[in-house]
Protein backbone atom coordinates (compact mmCIF):
# COMPACT_ATOMS: atom_id res chain seq x y z
CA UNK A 1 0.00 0.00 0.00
CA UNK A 2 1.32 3.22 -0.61
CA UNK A 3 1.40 6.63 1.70
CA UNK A 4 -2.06 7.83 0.33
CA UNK A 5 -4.07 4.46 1.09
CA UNK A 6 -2.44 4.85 4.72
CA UNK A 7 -3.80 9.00 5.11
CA UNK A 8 -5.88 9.23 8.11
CA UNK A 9 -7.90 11.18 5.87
CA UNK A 10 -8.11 9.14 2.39
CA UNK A 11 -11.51 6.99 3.78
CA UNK A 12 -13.55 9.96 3.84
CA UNK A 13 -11.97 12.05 0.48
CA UNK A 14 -12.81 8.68 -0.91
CA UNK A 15 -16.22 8.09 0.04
CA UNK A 16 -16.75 11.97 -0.61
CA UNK A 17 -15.75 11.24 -4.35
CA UNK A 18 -17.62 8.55 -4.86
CA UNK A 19 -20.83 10.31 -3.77
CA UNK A 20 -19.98 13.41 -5.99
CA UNK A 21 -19.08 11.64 -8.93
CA UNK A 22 -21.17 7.81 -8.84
CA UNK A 23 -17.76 6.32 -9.59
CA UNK A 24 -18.59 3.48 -7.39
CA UNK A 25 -15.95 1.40 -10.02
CA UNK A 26 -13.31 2.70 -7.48
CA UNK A 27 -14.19 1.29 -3.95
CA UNK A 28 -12.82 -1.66 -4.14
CA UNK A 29 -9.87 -0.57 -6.34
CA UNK A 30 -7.74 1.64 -4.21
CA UNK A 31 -4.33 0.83 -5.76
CA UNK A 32 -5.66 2.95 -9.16
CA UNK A 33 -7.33 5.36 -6.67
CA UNK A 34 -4.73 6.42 -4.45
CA UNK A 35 -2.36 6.60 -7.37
CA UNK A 36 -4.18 9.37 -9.37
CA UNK A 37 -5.01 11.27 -5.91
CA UNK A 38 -1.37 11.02 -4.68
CA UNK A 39 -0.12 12.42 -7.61
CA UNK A 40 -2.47 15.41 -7.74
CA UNK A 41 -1.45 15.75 -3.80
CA UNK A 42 1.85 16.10 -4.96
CA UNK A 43 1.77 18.57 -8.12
CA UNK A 44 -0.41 20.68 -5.66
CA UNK A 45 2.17 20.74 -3.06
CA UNK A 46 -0.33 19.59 -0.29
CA UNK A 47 0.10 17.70 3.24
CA UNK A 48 -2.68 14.77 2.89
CA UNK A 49 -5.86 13.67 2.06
CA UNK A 50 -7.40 16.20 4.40
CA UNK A 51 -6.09 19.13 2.92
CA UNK A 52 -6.83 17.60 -0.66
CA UNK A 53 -10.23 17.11 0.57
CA UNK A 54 -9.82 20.91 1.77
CA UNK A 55 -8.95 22.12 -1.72
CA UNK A 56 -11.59 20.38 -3.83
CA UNK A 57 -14.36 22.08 -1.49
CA UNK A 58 -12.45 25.60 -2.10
CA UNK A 59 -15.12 27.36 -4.28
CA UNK A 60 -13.34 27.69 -8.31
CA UNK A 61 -10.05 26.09 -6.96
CA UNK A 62 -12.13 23.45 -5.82
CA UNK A 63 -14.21 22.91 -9.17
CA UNK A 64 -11.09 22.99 -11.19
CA UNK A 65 -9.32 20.80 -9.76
CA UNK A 66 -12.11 18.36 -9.41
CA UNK A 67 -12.31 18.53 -13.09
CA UNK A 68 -8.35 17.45 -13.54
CA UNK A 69 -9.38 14.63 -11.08
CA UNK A 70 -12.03 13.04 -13.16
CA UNK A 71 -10.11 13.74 -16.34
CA UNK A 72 -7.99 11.52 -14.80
CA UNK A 73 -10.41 8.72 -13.42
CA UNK A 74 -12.60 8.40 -16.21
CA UNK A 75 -12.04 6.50 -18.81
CA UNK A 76 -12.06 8.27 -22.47
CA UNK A 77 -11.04 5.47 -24.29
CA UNK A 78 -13.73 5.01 -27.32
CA UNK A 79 -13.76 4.80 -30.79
CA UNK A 80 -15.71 4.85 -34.22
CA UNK A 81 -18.93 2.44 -34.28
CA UNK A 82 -17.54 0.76 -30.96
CA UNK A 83 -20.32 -2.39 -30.55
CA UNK A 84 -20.78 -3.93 -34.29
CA UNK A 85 -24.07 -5.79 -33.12
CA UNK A 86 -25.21 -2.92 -31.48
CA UNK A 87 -24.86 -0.28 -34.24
CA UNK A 88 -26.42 -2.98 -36.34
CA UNK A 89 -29.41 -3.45 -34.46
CA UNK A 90 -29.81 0.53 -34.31
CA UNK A 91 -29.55 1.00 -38.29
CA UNK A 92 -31.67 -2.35 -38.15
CA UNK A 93 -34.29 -1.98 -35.99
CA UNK A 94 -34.78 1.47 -33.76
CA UNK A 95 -34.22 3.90 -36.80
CA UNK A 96 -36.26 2.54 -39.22
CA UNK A 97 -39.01 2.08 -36.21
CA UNK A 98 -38.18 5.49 -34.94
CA UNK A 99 -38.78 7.39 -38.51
CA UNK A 100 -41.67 5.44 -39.79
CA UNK A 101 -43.48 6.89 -36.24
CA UNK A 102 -42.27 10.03 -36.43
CA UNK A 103 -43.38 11.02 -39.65
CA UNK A 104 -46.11 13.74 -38.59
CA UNK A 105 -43.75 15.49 -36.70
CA UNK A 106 -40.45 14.95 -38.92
CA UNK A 107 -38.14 15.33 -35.44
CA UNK A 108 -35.64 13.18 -34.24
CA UNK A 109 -33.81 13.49 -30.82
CA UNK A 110 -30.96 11.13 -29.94
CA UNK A 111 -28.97 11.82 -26.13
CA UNK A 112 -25.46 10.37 -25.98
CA UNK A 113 -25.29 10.09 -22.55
CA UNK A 114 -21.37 9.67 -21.90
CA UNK A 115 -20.07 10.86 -25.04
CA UNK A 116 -16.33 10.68 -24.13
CA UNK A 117 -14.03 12.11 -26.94
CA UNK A 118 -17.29 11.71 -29.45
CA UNK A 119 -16.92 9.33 -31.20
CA UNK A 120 -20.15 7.86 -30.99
CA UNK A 121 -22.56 10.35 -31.40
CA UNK A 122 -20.40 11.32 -34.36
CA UNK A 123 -21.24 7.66 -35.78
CA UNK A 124 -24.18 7.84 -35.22
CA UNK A 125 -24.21 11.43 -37.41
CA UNK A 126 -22.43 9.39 -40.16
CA UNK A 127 -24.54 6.93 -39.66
CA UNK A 128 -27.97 8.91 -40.47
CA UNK A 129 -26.79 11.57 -42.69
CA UNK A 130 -25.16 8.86 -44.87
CA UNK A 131 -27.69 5.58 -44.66
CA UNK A 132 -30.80 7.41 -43.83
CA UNK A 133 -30.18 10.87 -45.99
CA UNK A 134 -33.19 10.62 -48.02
CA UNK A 135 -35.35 9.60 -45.17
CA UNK A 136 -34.45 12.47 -42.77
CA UNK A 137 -34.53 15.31 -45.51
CA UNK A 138 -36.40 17.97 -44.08
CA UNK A 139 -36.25 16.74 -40.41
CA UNK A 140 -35.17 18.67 -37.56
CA UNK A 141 -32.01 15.90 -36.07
CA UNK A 142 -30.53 16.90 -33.19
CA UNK A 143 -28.08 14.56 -31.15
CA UNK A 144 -27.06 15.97 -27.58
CA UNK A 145 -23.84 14.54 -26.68
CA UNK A 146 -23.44 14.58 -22.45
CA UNK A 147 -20.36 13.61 -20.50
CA UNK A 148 -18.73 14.33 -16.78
CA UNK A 149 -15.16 14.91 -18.34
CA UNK A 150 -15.21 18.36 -19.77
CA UNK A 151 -11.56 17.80 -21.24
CA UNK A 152 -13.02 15.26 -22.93
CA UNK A 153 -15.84 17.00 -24.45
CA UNK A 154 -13.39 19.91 -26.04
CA UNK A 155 -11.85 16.80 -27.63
CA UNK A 156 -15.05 16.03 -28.68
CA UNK A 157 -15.78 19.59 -30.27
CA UNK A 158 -13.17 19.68 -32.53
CA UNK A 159 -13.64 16.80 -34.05
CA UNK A 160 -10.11 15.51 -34.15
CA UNK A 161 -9.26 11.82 -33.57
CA UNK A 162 -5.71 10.02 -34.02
CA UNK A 163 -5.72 6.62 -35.65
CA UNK A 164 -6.18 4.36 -33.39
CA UNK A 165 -10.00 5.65 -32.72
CA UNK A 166 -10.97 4.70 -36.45
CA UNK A 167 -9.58 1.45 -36.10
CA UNK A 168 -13.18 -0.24 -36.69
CA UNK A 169 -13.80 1.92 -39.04
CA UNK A 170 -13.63 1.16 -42.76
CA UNK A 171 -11.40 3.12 -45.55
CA UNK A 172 -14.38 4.03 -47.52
CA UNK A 173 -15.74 5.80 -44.75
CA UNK A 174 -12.06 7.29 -43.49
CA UNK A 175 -11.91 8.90 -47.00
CA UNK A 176 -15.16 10.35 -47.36
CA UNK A 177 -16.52 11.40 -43.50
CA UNK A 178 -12.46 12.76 -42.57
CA UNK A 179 -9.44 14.71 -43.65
CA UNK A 180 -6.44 13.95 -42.72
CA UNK A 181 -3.23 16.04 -41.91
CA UNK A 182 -0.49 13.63 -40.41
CA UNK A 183 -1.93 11.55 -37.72
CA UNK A 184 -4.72 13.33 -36.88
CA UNK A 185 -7.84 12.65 -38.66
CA UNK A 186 -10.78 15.80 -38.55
CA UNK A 187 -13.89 14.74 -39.32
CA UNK A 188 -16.21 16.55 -42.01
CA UNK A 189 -17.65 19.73 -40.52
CA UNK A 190 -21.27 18.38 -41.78
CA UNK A 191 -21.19 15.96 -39.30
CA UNK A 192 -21.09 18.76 -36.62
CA UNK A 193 -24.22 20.15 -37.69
CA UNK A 194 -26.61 17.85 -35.79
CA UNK A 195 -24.64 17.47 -32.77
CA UNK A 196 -24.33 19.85 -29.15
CA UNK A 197 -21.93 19.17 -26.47
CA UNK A 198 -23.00 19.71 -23.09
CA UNK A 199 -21.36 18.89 -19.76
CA UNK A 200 -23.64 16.81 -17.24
CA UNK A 201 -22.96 14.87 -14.25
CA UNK A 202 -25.28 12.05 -14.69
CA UNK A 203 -25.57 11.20 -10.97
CA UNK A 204 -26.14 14.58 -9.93
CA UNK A 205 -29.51 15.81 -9.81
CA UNK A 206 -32.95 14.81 -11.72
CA UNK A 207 -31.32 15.78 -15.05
CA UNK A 208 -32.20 19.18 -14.53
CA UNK A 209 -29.73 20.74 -16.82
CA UNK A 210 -31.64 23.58 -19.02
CA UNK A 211 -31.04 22.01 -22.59
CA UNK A 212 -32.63 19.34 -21.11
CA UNK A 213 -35.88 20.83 -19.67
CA UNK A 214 -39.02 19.46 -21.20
CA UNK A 215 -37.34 17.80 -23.85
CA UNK A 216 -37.70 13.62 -24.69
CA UNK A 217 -35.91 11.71 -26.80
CA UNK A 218 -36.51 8.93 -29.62
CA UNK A 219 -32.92 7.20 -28.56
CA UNK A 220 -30.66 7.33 -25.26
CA UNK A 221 -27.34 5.55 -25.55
CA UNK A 222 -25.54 4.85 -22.42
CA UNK A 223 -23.07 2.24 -22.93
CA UNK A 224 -20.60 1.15 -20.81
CA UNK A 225 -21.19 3.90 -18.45
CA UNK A 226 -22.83 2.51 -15.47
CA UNK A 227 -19.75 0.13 -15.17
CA UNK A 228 -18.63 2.47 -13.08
CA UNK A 229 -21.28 3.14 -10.92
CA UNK A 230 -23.29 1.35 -7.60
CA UNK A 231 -26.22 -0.50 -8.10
CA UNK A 232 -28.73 1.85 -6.04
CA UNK A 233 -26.97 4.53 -8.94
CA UNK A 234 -27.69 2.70 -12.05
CA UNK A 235 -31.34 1.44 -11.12
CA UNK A 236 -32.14 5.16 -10.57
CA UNK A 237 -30.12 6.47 -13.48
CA UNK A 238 -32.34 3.78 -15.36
CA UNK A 239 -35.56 5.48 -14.42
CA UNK A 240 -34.69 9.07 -15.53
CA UNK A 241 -33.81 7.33 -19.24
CA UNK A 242 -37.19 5.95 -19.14
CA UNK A 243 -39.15 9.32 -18.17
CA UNK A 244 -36.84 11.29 -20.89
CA UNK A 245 -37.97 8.88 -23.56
CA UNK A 246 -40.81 9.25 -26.02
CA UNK A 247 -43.30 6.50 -25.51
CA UNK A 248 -42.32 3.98 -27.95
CA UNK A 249 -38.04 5.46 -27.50
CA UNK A 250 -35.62 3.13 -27.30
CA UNK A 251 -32.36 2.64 -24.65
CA UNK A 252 -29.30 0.92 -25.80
CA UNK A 253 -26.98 0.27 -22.81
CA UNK A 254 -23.55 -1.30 -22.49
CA UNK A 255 -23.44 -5.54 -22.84
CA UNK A 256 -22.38 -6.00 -19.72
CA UNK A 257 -25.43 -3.55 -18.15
CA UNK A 258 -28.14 -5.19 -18.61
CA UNK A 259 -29.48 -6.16 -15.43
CA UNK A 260 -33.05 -7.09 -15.99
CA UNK A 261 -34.18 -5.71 -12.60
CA UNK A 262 -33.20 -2.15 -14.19
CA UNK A 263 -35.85 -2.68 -17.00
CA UNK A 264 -38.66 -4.10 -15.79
CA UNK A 265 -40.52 -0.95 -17.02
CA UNK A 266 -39.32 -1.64 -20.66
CA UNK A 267 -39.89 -3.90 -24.13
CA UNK A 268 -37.32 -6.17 -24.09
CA UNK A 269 -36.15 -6.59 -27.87
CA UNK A 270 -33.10 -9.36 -28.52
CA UNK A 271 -31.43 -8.94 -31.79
CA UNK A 272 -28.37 -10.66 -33.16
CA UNK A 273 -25.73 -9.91 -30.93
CA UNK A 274 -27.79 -7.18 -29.19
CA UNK A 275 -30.64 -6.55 -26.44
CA UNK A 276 -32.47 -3.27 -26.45
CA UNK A 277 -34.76 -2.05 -24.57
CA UNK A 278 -38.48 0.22 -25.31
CA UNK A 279 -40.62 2.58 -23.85
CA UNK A 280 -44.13 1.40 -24.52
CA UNK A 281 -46.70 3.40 -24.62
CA UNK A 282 -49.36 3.21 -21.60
CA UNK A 283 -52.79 1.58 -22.20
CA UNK A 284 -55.06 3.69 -23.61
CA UNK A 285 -52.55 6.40 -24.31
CA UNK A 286 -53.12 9.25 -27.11
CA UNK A 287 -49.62 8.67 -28.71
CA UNK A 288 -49.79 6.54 -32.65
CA UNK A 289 -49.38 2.90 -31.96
CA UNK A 290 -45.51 1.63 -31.85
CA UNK A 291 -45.73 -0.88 -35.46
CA UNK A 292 -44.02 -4.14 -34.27
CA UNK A 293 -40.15 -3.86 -34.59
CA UNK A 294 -38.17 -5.63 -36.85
CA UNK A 295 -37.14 -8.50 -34.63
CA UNK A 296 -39.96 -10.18 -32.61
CA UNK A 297 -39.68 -9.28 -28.95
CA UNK A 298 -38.04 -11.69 -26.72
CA UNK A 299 -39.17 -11.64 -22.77
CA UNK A 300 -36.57 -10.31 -20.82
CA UNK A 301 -33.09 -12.07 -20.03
CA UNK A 302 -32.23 -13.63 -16.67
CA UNK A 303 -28.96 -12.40 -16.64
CA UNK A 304 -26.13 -12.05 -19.80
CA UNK A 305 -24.25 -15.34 -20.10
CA UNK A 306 -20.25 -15.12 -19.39
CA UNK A 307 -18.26 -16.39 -21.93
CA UNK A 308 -17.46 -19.71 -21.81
CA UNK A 309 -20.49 -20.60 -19.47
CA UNK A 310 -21.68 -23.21 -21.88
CA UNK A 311 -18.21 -25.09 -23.11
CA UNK A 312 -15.65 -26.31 -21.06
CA UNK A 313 -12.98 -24.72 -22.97
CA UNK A 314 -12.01 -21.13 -22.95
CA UNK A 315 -11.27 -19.31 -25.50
CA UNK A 316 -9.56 -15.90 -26.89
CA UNK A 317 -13.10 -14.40 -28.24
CA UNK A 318 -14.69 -14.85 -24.59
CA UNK A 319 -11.53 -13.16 -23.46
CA UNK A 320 -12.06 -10.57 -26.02
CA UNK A 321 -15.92 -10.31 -25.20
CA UNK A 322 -15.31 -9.42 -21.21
CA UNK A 323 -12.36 -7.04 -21.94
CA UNK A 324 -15.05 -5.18 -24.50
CA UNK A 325 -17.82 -5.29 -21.75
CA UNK A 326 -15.19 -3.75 -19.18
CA UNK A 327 -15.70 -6.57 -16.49
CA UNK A 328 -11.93 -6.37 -16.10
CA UNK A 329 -11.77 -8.67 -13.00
CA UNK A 330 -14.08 -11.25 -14.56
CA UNK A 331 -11.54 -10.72 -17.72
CA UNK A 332 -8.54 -11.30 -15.52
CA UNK A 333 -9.73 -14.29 -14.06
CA UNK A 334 -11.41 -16.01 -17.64
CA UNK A 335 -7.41 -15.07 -18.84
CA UNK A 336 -5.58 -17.02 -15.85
CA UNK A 337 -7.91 -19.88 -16.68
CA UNK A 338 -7.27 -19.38 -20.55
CA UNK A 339 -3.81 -19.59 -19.84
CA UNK A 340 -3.69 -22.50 -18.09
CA UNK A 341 -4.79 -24.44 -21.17
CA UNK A 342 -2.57 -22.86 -23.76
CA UNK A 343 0.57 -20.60 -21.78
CA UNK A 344 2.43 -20.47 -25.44
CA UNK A 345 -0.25 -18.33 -27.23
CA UNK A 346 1.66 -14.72 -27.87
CA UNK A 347 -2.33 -13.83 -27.93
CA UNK A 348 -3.20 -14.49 -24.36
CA UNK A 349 -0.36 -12.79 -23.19
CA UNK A 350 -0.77 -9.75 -24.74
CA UNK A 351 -4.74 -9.36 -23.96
CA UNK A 352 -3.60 -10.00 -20.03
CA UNK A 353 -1.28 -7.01 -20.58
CA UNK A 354 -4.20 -4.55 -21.38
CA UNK A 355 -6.28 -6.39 -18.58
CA UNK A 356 -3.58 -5.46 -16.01
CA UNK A 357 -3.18 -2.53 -17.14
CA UNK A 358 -7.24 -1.62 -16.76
CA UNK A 359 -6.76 -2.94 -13.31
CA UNK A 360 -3.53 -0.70 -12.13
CA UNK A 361 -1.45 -3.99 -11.56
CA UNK A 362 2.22 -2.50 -11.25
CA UNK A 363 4.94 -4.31 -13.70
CA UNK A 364 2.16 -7.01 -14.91
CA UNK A 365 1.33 -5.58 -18.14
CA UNK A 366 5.20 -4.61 -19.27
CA UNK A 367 5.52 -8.82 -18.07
CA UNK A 368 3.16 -9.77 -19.87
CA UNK A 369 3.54 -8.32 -23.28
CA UNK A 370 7.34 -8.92 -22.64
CA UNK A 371 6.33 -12.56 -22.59
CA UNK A 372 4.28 -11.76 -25.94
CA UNK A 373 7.34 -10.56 -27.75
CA UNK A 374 9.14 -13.70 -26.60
CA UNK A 375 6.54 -16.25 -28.14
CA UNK A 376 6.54 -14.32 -31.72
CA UNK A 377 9.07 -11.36 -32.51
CA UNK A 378 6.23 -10.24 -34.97
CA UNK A 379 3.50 -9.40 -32.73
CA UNK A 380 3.84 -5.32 -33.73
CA UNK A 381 0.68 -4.85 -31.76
CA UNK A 382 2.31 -6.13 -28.31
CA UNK A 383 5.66 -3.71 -29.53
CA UNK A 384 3.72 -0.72 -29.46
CA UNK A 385 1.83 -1.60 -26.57
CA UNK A 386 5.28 -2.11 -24.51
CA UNK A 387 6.41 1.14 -26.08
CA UNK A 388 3.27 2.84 -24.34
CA UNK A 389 4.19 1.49 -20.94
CA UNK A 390 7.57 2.35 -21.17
CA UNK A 391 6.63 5.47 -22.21
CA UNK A 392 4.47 5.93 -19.12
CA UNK A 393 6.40 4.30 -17.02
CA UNK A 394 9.46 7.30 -17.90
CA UNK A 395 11.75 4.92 -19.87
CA UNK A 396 11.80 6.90 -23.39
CA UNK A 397 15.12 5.50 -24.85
CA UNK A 398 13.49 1.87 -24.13
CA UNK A 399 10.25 3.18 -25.45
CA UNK A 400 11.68 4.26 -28.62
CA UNK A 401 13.26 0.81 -29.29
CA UNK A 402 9.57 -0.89 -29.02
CA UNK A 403 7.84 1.93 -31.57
CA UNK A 404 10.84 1.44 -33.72
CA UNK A 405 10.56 -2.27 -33.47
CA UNK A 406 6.49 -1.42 -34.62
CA UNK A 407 8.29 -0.21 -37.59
CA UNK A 408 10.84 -3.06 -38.37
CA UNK A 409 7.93 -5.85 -38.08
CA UNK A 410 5.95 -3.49 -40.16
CA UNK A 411 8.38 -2.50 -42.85
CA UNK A 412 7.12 -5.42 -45.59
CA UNK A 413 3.64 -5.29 -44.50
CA UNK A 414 0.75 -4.48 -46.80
CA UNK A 415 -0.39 -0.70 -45.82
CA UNK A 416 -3.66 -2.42 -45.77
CA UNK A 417 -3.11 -5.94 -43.71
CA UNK A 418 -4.82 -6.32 -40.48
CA UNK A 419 -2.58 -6.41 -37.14
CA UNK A 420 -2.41 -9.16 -34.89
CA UNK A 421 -5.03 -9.19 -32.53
CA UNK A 422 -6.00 -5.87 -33.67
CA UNK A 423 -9.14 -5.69 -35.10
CA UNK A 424 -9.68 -3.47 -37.67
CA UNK A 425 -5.90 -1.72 -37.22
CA UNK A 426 -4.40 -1.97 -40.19
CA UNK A 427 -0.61 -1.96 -40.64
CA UNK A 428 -0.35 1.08 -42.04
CA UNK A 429 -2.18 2.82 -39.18
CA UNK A 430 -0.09 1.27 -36.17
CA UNK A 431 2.81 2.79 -37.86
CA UNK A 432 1.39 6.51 -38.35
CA UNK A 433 0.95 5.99 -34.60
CA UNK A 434 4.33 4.45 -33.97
CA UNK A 435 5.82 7.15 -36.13
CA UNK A 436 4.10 9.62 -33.67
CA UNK A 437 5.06 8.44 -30.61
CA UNK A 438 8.68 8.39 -31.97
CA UNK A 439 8.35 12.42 -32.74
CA UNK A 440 6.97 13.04 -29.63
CA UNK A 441 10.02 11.30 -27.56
CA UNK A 442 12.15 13.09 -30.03
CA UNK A 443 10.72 16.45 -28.81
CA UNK A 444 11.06 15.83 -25.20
């Protein structure tokens, strides 16, 4: 344990945090926690917990500082059309059933509720402006993007992503929906249009935020967002989706959220690959009747089945599956078990790295894809992903060798050729970011 976790005064500052932010994800994972407040103790030049505690209730110190310490604690990581099945389903199923209702009133709200760096609502922008074009001409679209992390959200406003947050997404679309200047891809400034950014604590409050007041929506997304928070949180946080929906709206949550207690008031709808979730109408209500969807409705799950429930065997894709989902304990523990049965796959290896490294386990993850590199000299994927810790981890000679090695495995590759355990990172993309990394440690 370090110094923080021993503070007189870090029980409370925690519990105070949790209650302010929801981000119940971090009371039983103090090693991350105390990390991340130590070092803010430290840049500040503070005594303790107390006094950190002290500071975060000091008026527009306090609030600014608070917002460096979720920067730091939530987790931005997203990228374009993250959830296949589930951006199927909603092309699929919830538009098409969404504008053949909506036709008197030609309006169409959508709430991204925990936007990160954008990249979803922007999908979904892509998504409508290029599938459904013709059927939304003339509508009034609007797609309200929400998220605790404010840094995030100026990300989100410029529209800038580096490579690694298109890596699901195809080269037809890279070419037509972004330009690209060196690593950083912009997307389209048409793709804007529909789109507002708004800052929102989802926990705080009954949503009363004034963009919000009065308004319901056709479509909430909130995926893996309640991850992070209790229980008590996310059956209430469930609720307020359902009264902000139109009768007859839909909810599309994270995989791994879909405790059916949560949505007892809602259709249940299984799709390949997906579960989503309806506001019905009440009985004898004035709103038009919801047409059936797509997909015949399904009652509602027990519970989501782990990976590898029904077979004996483990295997890399339920490994891949829980990592997705965010259950990174349940994905440690499915990996010790998968590597039991086959400790020479290069694979395993370097999917426990990112696992420990989700979890804050010091010197696992550098092991691990360590042992990666050892079991195939080509994996370019593990290289750069050892180049990132070392690079964290203050070690930027050693971390130049690994993005230089991304280059050397790389160098006869197709530009087009799909990475190791990468899916849908291409081998020209993991070396624009190697590249970068490598001018960056130059510069320092």
């Amino acid at each position: 344990m370090n110094r923080v976790s021993q503070d007189r005064g870090y029980g409370r500052l925690k519990e105070q945090l949790i209650a302010s932010t929801g981000l119940a994800y971090y009371t039983d994972r103090d090693e991350i926690l105390t990390g991340v407040i130590g070092g803010r103790i430290s840049d500040l030049g503070l005594r303790g917990c107390s006094a950190y505690a002290g500071f975060l209730a000091d008026g527009e110190k306090g609030s600014a500082e608070m917002e460096i310490l979720i920067a730091q604690l939530t987790n931005g990581e997203t990228y374009f059309f993250r959830g296949e099945e589930q951006f199927a389903a909603i092309r699929d199923v919830i538009l098409p059933d969404i504008l053949e209702r909506k036709q008197s009133s030609r309006e169409l709200h959508i709430w991204s509720a925990g936007c990160a760096s954008g990249a979803e609502p922007y999908s979904l922008a892509i998504m409508l402006m290029d599938e459904f074009a013709d059927r939304i001409a003339g509508w009034q679209v609007g797609i309200h993007a929400t998220d605790i992390n404010r840094s995030d959200l100026a990300r989100a406003a410029e529209g800038k992503f580096r490579a690694w947050a298109l890596r699901s997404t195809s080269d037809a679309v890279r070419l037509e929906c972004f330009s690209r200047a060196g690593p950083v891809w912009t997307i389209h400034p048409r793709y804007k249009l529909p789109i507002s950014f708004h800052h929102m604590n989802l926990v705080d409050g009954e949503f009363a935020t004034p963009w919000l007041a009065g308004m319901r929506f056709d479509l909430i997304l909130c995926r893996n967002v309640m991850i992070y928070f209790a229980p008590a949180v996310n059956l209430r946080l469930v609720g307020r989706f359902h009264e902000s929906l139109e009768d007859g709206g839909w909810l599309v949550v994270g995989p791994s959220e879909g405790n059916p207690m949560n949505y007892r008031a809602f259709r249940c709808v299984s799709t390949a690959g997906a579960t989503l979730y309806q506001k019905m109408a009440p009985p004898g209500g004035q709103t038009e009747e919801a047409p059936e969807p797509a997909v015949a409705p399904q009652p509602p799950i027990p519970a989501l089945c782990k990976p590898g429930a029904q077979s004996n065997r483990a295997d890399l894709q339920g490994l891949r599956q829980l990592a997705d989902r965010g259950d990174w304990q349940d994905a440690a523990d499915y990996g010790r078990r998968l590597l039991a049965e086959d400790r020479l796959n290069p694979a395993i290896h370097f999917y426990r790295a990112l696992i420990f490294e989700k979890l804050g386990v010091a010197d696992e993850p550098e092991r691990s894809l360590r042992q990666a590199i050892y079991l195939d000299r080509k994996f370019a994927l593990a290289h750069y992903h050892l180049g990132l810790a070392l690079q964290r981890g203050r070690q930027p000679d050693a971390a130049a060798r690994s993005f230089g090695n991304v280059l050397k495995v790389l160098s006869g590759a197709p530009e087009q050729e799909i990475v190791t355990a990468g899916p849908g990172v291409t081998a020209a993309a993991l070396k624009d970011l190697a590249k970068m990394h490598l001018e960056e440690l130059s510069g320092s």
